[in-house]
N, C-alpha and C. Protein backbone atom coordinates (compact mmCIF):
# COMPACT_ATOMS: atom_id res chain seq x y z
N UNK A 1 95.60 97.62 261.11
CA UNK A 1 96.39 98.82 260.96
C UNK A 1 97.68 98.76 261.78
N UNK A 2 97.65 97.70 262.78
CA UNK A 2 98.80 97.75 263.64
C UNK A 2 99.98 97.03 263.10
N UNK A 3 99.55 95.86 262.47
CA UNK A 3 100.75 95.05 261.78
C UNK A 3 101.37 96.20 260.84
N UNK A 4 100.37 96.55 259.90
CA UNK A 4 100.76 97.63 258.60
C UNK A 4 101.94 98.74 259.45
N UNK A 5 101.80 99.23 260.82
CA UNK A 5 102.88 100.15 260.99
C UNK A 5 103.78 99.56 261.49
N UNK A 6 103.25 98.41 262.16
CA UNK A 6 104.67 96.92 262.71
C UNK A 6 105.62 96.70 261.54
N UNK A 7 104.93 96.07 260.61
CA UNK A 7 105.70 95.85 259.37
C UNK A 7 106.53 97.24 258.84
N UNK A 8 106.22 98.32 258.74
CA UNK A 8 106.81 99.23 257.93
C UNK A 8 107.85 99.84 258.89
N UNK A 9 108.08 99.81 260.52
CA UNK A 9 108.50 100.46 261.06
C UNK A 9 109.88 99.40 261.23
N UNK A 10 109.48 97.41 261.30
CA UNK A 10 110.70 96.63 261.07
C UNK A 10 111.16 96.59 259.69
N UNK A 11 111.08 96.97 259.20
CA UNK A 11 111.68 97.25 257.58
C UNK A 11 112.28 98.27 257.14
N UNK A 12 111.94 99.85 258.11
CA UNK A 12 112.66 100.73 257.82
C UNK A 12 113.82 100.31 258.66
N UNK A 13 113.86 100.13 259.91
CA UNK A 13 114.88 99.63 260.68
C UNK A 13 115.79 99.03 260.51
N UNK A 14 115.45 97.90 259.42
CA UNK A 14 116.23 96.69 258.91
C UNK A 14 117.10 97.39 257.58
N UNK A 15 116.16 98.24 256.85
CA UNK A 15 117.47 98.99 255.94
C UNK A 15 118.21 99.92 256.77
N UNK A 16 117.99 100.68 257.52
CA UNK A 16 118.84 101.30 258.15
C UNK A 16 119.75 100.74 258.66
N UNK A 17 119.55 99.53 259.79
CA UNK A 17 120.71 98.69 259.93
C UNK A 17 121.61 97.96 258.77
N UNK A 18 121.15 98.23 258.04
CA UNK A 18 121.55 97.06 257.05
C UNK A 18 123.07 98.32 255.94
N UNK A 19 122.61 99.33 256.06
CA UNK A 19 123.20 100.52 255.21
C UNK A 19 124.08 101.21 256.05
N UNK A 20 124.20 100.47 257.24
CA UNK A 20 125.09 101.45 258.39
C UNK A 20 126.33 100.42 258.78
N UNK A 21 125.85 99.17 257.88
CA UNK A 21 127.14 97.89 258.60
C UNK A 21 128.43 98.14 257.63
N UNK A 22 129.57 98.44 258.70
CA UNK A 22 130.69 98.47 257.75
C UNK A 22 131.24 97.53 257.98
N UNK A 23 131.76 97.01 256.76
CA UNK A 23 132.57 95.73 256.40
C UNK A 23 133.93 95.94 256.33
N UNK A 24 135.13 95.09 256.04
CA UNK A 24 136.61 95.11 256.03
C UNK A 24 136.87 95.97 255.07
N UNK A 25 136.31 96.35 253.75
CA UNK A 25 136.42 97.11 252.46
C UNK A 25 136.51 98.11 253.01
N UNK A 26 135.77 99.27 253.70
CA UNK A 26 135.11 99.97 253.93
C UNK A 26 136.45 100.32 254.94
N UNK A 27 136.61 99.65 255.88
CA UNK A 27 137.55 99.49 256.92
C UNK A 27 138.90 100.04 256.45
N UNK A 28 138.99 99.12 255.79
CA UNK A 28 140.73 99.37 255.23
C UNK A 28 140.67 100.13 253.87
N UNK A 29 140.32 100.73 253.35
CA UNK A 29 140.31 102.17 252.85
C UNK A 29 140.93 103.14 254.17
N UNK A 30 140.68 103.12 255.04
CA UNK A 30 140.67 103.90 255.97
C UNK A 30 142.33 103.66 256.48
N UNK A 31 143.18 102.22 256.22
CA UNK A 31 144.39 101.21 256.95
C UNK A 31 145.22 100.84 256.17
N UNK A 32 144.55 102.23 254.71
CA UNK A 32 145.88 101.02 253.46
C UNK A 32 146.76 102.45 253.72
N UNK A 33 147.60 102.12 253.74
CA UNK A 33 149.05 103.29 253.34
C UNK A 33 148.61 103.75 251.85
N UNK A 34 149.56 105.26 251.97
CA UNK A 34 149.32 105.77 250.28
C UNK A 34 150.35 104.73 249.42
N UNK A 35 149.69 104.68 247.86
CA UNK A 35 150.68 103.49 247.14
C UNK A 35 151.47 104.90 246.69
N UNK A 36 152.47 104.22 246.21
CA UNK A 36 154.09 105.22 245.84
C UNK A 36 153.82 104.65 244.06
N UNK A 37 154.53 106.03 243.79
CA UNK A 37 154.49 105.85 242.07
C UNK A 37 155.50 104.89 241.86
N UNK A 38 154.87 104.02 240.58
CA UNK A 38 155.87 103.01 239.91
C UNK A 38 156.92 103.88 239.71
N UNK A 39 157.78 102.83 239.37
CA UNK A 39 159.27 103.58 239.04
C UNK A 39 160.22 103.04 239.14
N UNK A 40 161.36 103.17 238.83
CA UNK A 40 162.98 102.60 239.02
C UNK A 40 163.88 103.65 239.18
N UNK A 41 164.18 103.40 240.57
CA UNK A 41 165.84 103.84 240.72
C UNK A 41 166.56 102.97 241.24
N UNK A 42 167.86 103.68 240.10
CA UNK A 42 169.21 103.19 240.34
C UNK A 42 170.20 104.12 241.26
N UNK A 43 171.09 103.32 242.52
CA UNK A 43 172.04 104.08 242.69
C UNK A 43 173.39 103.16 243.10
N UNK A 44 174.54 103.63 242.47
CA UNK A 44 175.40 102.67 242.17
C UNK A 44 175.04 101.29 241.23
N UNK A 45 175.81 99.95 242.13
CA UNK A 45 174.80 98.98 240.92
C UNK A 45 174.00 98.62 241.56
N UNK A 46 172.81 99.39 242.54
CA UNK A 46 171.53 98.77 242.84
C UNK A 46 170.95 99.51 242.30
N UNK A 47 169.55 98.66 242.03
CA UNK A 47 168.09 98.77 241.28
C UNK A 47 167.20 98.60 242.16
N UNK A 48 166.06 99.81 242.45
CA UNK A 48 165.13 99.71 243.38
C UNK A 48 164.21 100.09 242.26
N UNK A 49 163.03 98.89 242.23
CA UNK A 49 161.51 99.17 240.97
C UNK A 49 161.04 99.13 242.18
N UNK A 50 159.82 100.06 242.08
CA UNK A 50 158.28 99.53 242.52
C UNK A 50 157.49 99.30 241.52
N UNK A 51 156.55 98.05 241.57
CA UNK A 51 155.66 97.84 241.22
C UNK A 51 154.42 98.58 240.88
N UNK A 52 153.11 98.59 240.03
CA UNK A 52 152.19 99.45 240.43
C UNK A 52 151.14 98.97 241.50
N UNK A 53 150.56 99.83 241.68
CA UNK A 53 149.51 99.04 243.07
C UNK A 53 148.46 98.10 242.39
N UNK A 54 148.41 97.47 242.77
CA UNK A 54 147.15 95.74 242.77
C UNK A 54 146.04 96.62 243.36
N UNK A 55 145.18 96.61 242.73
CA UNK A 55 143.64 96.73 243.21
C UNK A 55 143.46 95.50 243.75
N UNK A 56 142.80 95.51 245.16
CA UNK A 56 142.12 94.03 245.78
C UNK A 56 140.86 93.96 246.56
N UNK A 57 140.04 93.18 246.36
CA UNK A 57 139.02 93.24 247.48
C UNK A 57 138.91 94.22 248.67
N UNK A 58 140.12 94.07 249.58
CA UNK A 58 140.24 94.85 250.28
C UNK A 58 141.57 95.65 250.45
N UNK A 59 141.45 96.35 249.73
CA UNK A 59 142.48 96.91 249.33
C UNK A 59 144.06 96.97 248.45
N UNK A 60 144.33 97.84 248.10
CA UNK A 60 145.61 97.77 247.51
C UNK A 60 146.85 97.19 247.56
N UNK A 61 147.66 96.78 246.88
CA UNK A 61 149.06 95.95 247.60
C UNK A 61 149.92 96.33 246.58
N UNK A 62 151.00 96.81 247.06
CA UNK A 62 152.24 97.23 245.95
C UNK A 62 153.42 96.66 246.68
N UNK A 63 154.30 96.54 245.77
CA UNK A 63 155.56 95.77 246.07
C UNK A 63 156.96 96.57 245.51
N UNK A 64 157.85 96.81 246.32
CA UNK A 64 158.80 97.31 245.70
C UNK A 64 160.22 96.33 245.82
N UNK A 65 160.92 95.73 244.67
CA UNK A 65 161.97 95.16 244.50
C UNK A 65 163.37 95.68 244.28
N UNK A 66 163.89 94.85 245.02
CA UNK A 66 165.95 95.56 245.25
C UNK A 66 166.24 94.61 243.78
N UNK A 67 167.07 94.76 243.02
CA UNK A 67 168.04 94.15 241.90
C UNK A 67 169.45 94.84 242.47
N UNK A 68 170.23 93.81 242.74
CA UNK A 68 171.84 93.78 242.58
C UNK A 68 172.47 92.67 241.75
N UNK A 69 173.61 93.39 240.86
CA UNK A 69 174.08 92.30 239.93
C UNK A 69 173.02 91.80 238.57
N UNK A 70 172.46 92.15 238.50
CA UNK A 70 171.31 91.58 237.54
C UNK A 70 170.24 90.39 237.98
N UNK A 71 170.17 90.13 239.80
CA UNK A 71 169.62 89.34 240.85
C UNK A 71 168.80 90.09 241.50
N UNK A 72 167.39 89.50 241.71
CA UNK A 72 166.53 89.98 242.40
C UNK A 72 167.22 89.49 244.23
N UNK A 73 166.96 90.82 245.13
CA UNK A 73 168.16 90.26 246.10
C UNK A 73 166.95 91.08 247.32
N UNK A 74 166.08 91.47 247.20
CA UNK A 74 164.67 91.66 248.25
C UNK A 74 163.46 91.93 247.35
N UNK A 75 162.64 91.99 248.44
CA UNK A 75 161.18 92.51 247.68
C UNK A 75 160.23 92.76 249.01
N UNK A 76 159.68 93.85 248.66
CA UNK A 76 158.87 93.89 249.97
C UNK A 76 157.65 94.80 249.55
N UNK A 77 156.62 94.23 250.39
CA UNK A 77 155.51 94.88 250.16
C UNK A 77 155.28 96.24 250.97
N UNK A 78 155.12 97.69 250.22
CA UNK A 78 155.65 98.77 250.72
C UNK A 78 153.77 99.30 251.23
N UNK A 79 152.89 98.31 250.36
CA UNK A 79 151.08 99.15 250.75
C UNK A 79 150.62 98.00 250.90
N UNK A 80 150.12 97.44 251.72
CA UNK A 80 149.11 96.18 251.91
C UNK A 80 147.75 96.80 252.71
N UNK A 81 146.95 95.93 253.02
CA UNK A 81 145.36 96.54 253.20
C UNK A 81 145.99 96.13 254.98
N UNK A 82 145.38 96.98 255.48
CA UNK A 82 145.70 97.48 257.37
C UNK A 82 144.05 97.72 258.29
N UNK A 83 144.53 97.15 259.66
CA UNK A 83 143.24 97.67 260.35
C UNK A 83 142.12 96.56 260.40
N UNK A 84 141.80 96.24 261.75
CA UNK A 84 141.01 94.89 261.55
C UNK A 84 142.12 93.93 261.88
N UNK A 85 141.27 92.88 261.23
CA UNK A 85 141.47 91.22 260.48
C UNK A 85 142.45 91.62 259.73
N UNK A 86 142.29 92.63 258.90
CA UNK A 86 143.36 93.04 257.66
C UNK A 86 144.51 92.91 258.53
N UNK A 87 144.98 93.44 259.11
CA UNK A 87 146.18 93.53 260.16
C UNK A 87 147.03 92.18 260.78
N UNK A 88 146.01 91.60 261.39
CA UNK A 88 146.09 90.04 261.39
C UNK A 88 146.54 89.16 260.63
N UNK A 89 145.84 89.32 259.58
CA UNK A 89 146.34 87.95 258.12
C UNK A 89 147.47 88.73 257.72
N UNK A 90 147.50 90.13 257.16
CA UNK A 90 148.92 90.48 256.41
C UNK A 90 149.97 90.68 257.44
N UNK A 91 150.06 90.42 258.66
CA UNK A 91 151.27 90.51 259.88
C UNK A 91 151.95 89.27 259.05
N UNK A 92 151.07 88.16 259.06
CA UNK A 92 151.63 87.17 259.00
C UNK A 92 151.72 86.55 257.61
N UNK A 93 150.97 87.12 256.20
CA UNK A 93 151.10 86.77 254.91
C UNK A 93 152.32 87.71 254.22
N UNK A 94 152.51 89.01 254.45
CA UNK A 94 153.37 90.03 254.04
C UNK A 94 155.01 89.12 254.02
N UNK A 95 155.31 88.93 255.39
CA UNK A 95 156.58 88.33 255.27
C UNK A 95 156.74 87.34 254.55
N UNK A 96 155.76 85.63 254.48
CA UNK A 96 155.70 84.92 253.89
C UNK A 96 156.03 85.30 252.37
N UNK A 97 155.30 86.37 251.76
CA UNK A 97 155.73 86.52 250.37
C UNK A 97 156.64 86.91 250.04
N UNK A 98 157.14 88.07 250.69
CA UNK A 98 158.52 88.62 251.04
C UNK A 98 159.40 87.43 250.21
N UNK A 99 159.48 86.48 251.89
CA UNK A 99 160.47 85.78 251.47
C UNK A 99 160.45 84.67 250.31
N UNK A 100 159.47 83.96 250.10
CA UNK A 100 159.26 83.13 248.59
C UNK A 100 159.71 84.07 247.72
N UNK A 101 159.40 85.35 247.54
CA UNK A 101 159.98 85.83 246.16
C UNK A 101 161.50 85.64 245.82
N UNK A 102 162.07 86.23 247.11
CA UNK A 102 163.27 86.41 246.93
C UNK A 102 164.32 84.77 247.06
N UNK A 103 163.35 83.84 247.13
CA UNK A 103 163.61 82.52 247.24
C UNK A 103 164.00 82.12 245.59
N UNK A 104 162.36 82.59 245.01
CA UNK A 104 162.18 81.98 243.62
C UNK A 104 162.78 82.83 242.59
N UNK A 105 162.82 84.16 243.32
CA UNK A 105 163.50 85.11 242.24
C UNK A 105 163.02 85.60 240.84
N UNK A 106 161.01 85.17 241.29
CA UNK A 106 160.35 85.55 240.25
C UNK A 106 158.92 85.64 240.95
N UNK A 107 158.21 86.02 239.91
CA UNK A 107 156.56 85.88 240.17
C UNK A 107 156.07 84.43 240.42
N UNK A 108 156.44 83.10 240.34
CA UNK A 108 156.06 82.28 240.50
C UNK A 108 156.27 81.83 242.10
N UNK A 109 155.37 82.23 242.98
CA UNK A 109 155.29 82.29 244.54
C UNK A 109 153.91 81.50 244.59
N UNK A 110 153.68 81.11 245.57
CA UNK A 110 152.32 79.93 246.32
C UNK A 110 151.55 81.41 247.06
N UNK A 111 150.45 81.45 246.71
CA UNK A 111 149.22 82.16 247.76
C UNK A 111 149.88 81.51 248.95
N UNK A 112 149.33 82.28 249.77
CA UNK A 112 149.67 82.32 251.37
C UNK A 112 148.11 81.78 251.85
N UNK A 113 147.84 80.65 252.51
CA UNK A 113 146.73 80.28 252.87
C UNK A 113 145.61 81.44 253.94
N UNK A 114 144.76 81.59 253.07
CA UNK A 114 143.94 82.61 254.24
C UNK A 114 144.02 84.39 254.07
N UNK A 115 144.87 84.57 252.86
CA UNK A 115 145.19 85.67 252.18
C UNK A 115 145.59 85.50 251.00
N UNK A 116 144.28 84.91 250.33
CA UNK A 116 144.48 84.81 248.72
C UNK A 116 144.47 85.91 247.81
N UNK A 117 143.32 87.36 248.65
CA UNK A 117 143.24 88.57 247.67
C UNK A 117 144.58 89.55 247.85
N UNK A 118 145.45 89.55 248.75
CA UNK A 118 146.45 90.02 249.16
C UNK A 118 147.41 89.43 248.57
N UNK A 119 148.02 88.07 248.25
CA UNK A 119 148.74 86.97 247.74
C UNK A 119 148.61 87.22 246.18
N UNK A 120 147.49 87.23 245.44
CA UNK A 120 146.86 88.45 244.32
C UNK A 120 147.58 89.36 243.95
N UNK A 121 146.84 89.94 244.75
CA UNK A 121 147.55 91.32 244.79
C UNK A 121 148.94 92.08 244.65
N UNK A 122 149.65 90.79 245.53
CA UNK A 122 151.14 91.23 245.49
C UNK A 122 152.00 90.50 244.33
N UNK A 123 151.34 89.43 243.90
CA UNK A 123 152.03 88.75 242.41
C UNK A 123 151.75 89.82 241.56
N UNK A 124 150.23 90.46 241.58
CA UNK A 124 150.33 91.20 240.23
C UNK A 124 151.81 92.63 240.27
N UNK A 125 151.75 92.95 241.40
CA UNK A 125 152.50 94.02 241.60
C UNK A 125 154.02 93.98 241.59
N UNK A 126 154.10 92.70 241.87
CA UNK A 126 155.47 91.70 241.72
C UNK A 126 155.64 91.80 240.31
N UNK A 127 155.13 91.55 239.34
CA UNK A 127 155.36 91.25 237.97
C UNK A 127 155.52 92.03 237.50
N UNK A 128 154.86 92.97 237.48
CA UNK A 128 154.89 94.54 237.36
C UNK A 128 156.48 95.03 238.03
N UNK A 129 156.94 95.27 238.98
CA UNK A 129 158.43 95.56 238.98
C UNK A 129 159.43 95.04 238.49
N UNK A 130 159.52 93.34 238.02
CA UNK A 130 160.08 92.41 237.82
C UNK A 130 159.88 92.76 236.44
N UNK A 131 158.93 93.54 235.38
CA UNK A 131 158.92 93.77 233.71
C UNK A 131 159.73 95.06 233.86
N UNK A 132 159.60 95.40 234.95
CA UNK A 132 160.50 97.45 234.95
C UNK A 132 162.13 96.60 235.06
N UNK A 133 162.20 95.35 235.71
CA UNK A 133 163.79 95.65 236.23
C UNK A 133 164.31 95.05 234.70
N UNK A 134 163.26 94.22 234.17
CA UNK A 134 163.79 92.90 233.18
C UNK A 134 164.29 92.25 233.64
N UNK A 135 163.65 91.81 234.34
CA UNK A 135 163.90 90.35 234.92
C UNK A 135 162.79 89.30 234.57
């Protein structure tokens, strides 16, 4: 009879621990910025699109792009996933994409090693402003 309440009392324990562990998902829900509605404005001859937000593993990533001249001329990621690790990898993946875009002057950018769902994330959202500007 003693194992029988041994056993049932490490098993309730073990789901309880097990239903109480929060993970990075969970985390950064809590670290993503609000995403901003797609859209395009113009003022003078600049073009500011945002992208729509990328659903990702851990969170959302939206990108909003400058057009001057009919040239993609910035891009920056305005919602990335925050808080944690999250914080960590996108300090240092956010700029990286940044600047490849505005290198390549399209969606065709390299994942950032070590932030592939973020790297994801921000191509899809990239493409997505880049079909608003026609480019």
């Amino acid at each position: 009879m003693k194992r029988i309440v041994l056993w049932f009392s490490s098993t309730a324990t073990a789901v309880v621990l097990l239903f109480s562990f929060h993970t990075s998902t969970q985390g950064a829900a809590a670290g993503v910025r609000n995403s901003a509605a797609a859209g395009v404005v113009t003022s003078g001859g600049t073009t500011t699109v945002t992208g729509t937000s990328a659903d990702t593993r851990y969170g959302p990533v939206q990108v909003r792009i400058t057009v001057s001249g009919g040239q993609l001329v910035s891009a920056t990621a305005i919602v990335y996933p925050t808080g944690g690790r999250d914080s960590e990898i996108n300090s240092y993946a956010i700029p990286v994409l940044d600047k490849e875009t505005v290198a390549a002057k399209s969606a065709s950018i390299d994942s950032v090693s070590g932030a592939t769902f973020t790297s994801q994330g921000y191509v899809q959202s990239l493409q997505s402003a880049l079909d608003q500007a026609h480019l």
